[in-house]
C-alpha atoms as a PDB file:
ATOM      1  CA  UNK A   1     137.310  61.243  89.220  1.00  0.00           C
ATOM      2  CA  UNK A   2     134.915  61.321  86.538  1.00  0.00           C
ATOM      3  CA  UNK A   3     131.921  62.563  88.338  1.00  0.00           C
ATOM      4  CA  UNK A   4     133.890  65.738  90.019  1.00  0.00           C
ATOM      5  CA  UNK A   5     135.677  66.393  86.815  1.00  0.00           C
ATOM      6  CA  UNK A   6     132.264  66.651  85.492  1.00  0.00           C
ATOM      7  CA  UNK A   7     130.799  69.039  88.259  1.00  0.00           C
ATOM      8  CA  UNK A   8     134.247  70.753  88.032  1.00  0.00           C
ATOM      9  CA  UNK A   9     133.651  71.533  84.226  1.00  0.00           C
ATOM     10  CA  UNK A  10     129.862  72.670  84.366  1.00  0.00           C
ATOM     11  CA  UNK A  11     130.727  75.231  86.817  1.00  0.00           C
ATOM     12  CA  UNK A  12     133.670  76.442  84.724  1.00  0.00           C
ATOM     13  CA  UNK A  13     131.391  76.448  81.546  1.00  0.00           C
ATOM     14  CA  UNK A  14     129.397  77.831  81.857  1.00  0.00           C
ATOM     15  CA  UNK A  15     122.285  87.180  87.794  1.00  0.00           C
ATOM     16  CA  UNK A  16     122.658  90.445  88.043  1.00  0.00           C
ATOM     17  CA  UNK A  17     125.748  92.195  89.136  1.00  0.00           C
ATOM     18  CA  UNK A  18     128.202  94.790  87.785  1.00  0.00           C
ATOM     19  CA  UNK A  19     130.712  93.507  84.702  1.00  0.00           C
ATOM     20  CA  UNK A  20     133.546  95.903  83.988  1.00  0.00           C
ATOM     21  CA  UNK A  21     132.970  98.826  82.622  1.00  0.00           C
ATOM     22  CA  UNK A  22     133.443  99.070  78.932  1.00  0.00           C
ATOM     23  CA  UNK A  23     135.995 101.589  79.353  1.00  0.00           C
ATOM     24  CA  UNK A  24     137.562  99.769  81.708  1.00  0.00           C
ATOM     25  CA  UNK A  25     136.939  96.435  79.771  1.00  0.00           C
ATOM     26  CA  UNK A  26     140.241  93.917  80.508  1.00  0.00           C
ATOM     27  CA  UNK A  27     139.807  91.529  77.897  1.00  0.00           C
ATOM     28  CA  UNK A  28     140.649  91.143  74.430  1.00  0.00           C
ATOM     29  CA  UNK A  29     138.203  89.682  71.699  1.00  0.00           C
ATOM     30  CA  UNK A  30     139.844  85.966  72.891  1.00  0.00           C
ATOM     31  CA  UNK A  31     140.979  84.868  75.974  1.00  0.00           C
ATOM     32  CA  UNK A  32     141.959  80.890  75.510  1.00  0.00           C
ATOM     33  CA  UNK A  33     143.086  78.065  77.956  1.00  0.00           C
ATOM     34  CA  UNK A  34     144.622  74.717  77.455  1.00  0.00           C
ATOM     35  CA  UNK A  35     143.357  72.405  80.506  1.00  0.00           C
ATOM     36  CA  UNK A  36     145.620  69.277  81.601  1.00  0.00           C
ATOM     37  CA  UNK A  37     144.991  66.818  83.979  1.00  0.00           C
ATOM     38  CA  UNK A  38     148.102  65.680  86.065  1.00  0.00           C
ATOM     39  CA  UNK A  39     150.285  67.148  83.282  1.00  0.00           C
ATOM     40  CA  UNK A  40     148.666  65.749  79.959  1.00  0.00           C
ATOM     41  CA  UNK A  41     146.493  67.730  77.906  1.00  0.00           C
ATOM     42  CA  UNK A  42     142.504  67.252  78.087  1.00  0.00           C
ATOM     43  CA  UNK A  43     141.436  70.160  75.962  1.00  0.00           C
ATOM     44  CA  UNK A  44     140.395  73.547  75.603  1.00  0.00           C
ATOM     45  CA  UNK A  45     138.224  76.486  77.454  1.00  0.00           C
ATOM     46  CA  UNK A  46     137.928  79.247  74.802  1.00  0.00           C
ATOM     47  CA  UNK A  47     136.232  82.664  75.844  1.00  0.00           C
ATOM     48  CA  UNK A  48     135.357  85.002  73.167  1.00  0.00           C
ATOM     49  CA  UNK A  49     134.415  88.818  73.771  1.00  0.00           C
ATOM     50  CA  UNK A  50     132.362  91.182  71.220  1.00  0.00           C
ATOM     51  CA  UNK A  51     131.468  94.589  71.744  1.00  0.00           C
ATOM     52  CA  UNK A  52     128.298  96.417  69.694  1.00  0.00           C
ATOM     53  CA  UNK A  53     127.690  99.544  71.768  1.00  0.00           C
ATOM     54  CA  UNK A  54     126.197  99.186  75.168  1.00  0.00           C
ATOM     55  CA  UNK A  55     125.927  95.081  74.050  1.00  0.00           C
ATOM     56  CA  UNK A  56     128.528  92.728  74.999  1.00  0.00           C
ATOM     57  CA  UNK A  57     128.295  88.824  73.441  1.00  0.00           C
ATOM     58  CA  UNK A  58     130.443  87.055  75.816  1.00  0.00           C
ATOM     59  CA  UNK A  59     130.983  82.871  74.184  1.00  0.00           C
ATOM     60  CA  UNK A  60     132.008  79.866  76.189  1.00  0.00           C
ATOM     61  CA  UNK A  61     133.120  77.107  74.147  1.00  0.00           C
ATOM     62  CA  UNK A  62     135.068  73.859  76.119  1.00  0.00           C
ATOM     63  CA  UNK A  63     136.143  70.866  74.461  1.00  0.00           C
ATOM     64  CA  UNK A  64     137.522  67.902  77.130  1.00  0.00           C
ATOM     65  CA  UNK A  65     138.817  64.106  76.420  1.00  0.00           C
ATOM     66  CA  UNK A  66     140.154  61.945  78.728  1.00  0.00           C
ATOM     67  CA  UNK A  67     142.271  59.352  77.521  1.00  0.00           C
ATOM     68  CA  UNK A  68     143.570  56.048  78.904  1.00  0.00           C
ATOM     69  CA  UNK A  69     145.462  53.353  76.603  1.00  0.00           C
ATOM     70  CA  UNK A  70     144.847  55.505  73.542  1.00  0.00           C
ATOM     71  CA  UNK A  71     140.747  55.530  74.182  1.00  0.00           C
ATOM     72  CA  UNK A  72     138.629  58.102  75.361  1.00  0.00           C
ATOM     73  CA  UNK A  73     136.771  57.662  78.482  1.00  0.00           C
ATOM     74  CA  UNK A  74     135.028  60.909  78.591  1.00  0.00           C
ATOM     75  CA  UNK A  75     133.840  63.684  77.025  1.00  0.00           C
ATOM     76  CA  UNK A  76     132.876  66.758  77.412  1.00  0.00           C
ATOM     77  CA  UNK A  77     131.006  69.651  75.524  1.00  0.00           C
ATOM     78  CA  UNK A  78     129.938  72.986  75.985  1.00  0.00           C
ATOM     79  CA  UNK A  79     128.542  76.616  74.342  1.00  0.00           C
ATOM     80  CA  UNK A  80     127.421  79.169  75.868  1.00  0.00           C
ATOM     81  CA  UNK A  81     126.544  82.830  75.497  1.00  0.00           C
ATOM     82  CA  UNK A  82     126.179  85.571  77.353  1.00  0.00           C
ATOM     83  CA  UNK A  83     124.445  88.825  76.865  1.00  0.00           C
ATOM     84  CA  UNK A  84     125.124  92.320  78.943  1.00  0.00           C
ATOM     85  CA  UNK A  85     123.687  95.505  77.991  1.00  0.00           C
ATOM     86  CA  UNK A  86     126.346  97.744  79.854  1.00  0.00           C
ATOM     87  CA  UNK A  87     126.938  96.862  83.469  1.00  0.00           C
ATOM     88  CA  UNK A  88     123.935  94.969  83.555  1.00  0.00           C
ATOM     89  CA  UNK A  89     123.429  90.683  82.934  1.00  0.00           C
ATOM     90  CA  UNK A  90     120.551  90.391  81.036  1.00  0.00           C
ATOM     91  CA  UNK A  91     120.569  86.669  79.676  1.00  0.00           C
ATOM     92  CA  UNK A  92     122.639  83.328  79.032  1.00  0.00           C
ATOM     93  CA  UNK A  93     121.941  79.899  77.216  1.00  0.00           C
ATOM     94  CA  UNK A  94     123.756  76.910  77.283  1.00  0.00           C
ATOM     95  CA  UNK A  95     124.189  73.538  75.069  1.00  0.00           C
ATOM     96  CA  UNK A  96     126.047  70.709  76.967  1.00  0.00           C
ATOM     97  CA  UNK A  97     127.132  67.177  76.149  1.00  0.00           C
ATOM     98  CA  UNK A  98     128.446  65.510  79.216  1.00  0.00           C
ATOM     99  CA  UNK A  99     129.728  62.381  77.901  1.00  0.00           C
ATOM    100  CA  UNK A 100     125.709  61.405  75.917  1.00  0.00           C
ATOM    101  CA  UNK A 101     123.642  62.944  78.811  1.00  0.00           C
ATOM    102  CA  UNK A 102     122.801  66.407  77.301  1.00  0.00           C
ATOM    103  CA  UNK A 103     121.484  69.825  79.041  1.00  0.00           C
ATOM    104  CA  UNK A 104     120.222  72.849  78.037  1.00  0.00           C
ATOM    105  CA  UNK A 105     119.742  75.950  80.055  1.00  0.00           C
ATOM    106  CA  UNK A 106     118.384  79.873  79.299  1.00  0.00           C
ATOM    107  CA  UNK A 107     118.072  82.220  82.065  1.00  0.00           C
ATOM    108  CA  UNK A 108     117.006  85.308  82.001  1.00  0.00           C
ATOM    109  CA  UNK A 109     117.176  88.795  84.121  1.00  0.00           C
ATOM    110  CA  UNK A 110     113.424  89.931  84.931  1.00  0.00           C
ATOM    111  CA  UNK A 111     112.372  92.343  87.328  1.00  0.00           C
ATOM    112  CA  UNK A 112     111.508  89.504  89.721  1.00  0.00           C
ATOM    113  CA  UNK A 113     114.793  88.076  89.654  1.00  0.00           C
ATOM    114  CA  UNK A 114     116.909  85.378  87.277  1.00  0.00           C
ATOM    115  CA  UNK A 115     114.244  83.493  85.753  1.00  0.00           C
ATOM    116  CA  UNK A 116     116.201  80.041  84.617  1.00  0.00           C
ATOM    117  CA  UNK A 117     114.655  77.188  82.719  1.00  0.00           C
ATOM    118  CA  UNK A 118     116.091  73.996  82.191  1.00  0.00           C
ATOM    119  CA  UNK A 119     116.276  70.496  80.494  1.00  0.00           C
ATOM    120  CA  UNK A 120     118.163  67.562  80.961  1.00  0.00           C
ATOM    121  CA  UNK A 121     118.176  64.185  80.539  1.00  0.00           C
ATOM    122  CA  UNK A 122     120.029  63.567  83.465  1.00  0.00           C
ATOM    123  CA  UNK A 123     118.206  62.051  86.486  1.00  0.00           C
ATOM    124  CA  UNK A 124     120.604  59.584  87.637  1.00  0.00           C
ATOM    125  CA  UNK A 125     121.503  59.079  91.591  1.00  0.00           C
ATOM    126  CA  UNK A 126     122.703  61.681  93.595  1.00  0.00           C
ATOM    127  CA  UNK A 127     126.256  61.140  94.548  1.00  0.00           C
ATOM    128  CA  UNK A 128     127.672  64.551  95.995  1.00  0.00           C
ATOM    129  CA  UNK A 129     125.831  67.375  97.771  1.00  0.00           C
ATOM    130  CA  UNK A 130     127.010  69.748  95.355  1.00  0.00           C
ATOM    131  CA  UNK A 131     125.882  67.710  92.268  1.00  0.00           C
ATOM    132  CA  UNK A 132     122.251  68.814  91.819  1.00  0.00           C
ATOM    133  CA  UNK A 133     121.755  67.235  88.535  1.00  0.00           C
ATOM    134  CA  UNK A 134     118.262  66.533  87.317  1.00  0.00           C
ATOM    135  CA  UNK A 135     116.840  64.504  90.046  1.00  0.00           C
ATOM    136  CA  UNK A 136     113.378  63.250  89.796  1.00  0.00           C
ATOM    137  CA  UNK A 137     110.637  66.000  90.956  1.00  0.00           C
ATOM    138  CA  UNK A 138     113.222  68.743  90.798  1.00  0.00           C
ATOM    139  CA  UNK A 139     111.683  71.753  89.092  1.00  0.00           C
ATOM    140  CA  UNK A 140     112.549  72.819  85.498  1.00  0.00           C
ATOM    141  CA  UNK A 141     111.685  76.489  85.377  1.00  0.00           C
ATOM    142  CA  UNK A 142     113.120  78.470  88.429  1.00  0.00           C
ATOM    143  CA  UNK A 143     113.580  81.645  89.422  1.00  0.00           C
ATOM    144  CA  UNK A 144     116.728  82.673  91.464  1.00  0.00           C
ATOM    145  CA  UNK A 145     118.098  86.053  93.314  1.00  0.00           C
ATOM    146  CA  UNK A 146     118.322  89.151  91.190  1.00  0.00           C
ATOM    147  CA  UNK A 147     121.950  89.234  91.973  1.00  0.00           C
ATOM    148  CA  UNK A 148     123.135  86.092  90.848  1.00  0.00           C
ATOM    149  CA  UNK A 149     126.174  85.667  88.378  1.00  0.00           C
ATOM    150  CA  UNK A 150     126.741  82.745  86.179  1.00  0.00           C
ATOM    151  CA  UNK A 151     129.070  80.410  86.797  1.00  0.00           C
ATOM    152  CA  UNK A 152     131.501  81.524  83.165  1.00  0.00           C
ATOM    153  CA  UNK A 153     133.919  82.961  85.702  1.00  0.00           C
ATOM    154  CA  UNK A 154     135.832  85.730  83.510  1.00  0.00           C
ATOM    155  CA  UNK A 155     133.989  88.223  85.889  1.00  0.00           C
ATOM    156  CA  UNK A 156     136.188  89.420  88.761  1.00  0.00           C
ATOM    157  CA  UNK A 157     132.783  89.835  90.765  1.00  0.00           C
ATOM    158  CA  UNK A 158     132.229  86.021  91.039  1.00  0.00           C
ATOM    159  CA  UNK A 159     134.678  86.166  93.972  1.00  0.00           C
ATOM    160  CA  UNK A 160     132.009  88.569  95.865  1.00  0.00           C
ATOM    161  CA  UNK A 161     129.204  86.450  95.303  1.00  0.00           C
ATOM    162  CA  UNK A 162     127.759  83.769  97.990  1.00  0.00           C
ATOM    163  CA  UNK A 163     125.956  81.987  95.316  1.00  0.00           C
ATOM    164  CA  UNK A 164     126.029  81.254  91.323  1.00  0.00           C
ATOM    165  CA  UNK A 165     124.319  80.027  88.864  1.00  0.00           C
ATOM    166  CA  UNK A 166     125.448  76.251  87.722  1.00  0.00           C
ATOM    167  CA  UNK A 167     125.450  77.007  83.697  1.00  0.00           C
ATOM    168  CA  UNK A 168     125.084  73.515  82.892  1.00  0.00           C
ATOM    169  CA  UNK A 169     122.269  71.918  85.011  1.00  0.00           C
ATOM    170  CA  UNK A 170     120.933  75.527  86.358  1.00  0.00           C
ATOM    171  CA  UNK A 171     121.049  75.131  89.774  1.00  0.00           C
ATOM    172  CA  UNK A 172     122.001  77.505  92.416  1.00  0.00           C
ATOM    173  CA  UNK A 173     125.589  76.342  94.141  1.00  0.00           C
ATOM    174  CA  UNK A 174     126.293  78.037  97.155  1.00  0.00           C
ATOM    175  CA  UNK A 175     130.038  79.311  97.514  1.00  0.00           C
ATOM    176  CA  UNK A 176     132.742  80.818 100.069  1.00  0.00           C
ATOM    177  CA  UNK A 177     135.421  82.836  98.352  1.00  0.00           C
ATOM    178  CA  UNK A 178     138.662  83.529 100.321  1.00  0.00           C
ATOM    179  CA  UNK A 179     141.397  85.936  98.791  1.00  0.00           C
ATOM    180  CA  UNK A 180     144.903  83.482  99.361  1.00  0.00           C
ATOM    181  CA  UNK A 181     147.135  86.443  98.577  1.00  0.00           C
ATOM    182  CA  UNK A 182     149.656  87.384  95.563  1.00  0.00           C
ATOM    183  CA  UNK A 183     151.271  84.637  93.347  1.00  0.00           C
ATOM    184  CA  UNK A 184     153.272  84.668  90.341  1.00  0.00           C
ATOM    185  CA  UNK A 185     151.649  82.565  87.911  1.00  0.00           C
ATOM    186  CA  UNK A 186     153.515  81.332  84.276  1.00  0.00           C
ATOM    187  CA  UNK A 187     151.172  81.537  80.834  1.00  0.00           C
ATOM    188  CA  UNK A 188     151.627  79.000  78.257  1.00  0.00           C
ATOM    189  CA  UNK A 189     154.462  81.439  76.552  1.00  0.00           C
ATOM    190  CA  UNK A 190     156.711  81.705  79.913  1.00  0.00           C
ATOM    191  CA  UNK A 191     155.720  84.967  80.441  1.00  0.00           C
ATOM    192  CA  UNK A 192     155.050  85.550  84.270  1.00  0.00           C
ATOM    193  CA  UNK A 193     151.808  87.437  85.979  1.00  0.00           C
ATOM    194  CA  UNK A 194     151.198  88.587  89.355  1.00  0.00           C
ATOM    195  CA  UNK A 195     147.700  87.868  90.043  1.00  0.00           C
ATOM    196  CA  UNK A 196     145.606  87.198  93.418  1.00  0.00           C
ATOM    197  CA  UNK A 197     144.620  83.676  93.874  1.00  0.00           C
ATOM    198  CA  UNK A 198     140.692  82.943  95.602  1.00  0.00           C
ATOM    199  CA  UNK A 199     140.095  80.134  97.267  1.00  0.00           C
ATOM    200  CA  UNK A 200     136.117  78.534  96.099  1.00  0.00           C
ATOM    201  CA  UNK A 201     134.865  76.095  99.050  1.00  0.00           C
ATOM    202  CA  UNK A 202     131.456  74.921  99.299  1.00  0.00           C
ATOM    203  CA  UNK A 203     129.493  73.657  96.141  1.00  0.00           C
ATOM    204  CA  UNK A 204     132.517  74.615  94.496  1.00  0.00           C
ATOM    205  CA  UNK A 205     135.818  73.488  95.343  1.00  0.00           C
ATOM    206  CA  UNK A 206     138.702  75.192  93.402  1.00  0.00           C
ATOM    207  CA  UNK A 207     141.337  77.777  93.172  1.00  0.00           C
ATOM    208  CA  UNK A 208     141.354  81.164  90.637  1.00  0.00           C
ATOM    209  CA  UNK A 209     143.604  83.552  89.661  1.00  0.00           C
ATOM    210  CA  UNK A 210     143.169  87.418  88.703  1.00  0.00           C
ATOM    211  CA  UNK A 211     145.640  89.024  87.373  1.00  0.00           C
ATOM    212  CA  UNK A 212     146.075  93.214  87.916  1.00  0.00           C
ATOM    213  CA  UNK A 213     143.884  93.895  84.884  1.00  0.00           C
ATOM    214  CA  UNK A 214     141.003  91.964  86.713  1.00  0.00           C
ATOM    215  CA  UNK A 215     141.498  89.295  83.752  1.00  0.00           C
ATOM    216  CA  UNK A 216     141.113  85.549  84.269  1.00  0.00           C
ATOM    217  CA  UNK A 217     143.979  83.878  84.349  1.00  0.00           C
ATOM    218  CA  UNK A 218     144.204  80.700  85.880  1.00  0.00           C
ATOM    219  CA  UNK A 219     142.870  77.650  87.671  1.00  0.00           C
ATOM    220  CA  UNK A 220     143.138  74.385  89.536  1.00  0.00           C
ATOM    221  CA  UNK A 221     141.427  72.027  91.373  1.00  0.00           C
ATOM    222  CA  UNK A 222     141.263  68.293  92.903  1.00  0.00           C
ATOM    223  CA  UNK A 223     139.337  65.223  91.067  1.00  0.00           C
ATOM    224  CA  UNK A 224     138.327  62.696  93.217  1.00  0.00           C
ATOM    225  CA  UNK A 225     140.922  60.455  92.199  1.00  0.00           C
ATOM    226  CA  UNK A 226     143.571  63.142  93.517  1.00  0.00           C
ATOM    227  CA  UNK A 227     144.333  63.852  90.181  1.00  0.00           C
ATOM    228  CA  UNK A 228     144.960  67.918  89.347  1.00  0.00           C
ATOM    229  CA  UNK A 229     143.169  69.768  86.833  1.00  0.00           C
ATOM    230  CA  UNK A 230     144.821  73.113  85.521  1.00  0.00           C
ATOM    231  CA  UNK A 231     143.998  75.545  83.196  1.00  0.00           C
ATOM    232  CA  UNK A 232     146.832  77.083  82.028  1.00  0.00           C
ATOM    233  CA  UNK A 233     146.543  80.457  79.912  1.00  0.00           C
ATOM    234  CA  UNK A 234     147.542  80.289  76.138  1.00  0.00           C
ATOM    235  CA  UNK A 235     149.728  83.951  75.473  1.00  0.00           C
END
């Protein structure tokens, strides 16, 4: 369980393609989840949103503990922001603590593509294809397609993409997004939202929800252990 509900995590924490509009924007200045696994709750997935003309500051914060017999077997820590300048990604860095083994990331939008540069002190084994990690001889300064998002998932284009960028260990996870349909869907407060569900398979295994606005506003998926991980939206 641990080592999916890690992977799980650093693509929800944390390229160029078209936000929303700023006209158009969806979001408010906070958009907040609690996250519980099989029912109990683990922590928090805060998203914060400010506008300064043409600039948008987009900040990731999570905070996870998993508890057994009153004693906390993981942790997990993360910050990141985001800068647009309109439409337009231009740059992201990251700060994680993944239970001690820490990661940073920046990556930047250059005419040559998403230029990403990374540090971490993990290098332990390999244990799933879609955990790239920091294994031994594996670059630390890359540069990826112009058109790649990062992996903060508030962006209603994410679902178009084939790949994003892994905002904790920088690496490029390949994806297949398939629209499941309309679902009602319950916020923290009761109150009910239709939203289309996607369906992430590939280096990303999960489920998302959009509501009409093009907001956000769920997710699930499987840890290894079977357990269920949900983020459930706090209005």
């Amino acid at each position: 369980m641990r080592r999916r509900l890690i992977l799980a995590l650093s693509i929800m924490g944390c390229g160029s393609a078209a936000a929303q509009a700023t006209s158009d924007f969806p979001y408010g200045p906070n958009h907040v989840f609690a996250a519980f696994r099989n029912g109990e709750k683990i922590g928090t997935h805060s998203l914060s949103f400010q506008q300064n003309g043409d600039k948008r500051t987009v900040t990731t914060s999570i905070d996870f503990a998993v508890k057994a017999m009153g004693f906390v077997m993981y942790r997990y820590n993360h910050r990141g922001q985001e800068i647009w300048n309109g439409n337009t990604f231009e740059s992201i860095a990251t700060q994680t603590d993944d239970n001690g083994t820490r990661y940073t990331l920046k990556a930047r939008h250059e005419p040559g593509g998403v230029s990403v540069v990374r540090e971490g002190d993990g290098a332990g084994p390999r244990v799933a294809a879609n955990d790239a990690g920091f294994q031994q001889g594996m670059a630390k300064q890359v540069t990826l397609p112009a058109n790649t998002l990062p992996t903060t998932h508030w962006n209603l284009n994410q679902v178009k993409q084939s790949a994003i960028l892994n905002t904790q260990n920088g690496a490029l996870a390949k994806i297949r997004v398939t629209p499941r349909g309309r679902e009602t869907i319950k916020t923290a407060s009761g109150k009910s939202l239709e939203a289309t569900r996607y369906s992430y398979s590939g280096d990303v295994e999960m489920d998302q929800w959009f509501d009409d606005r093009g907001r956000w506003v769920k997710a699930s998926f499987k840890a290894s252990d079977g357990s269920t991980i949900e983020y459930i939206l706090q209005e």
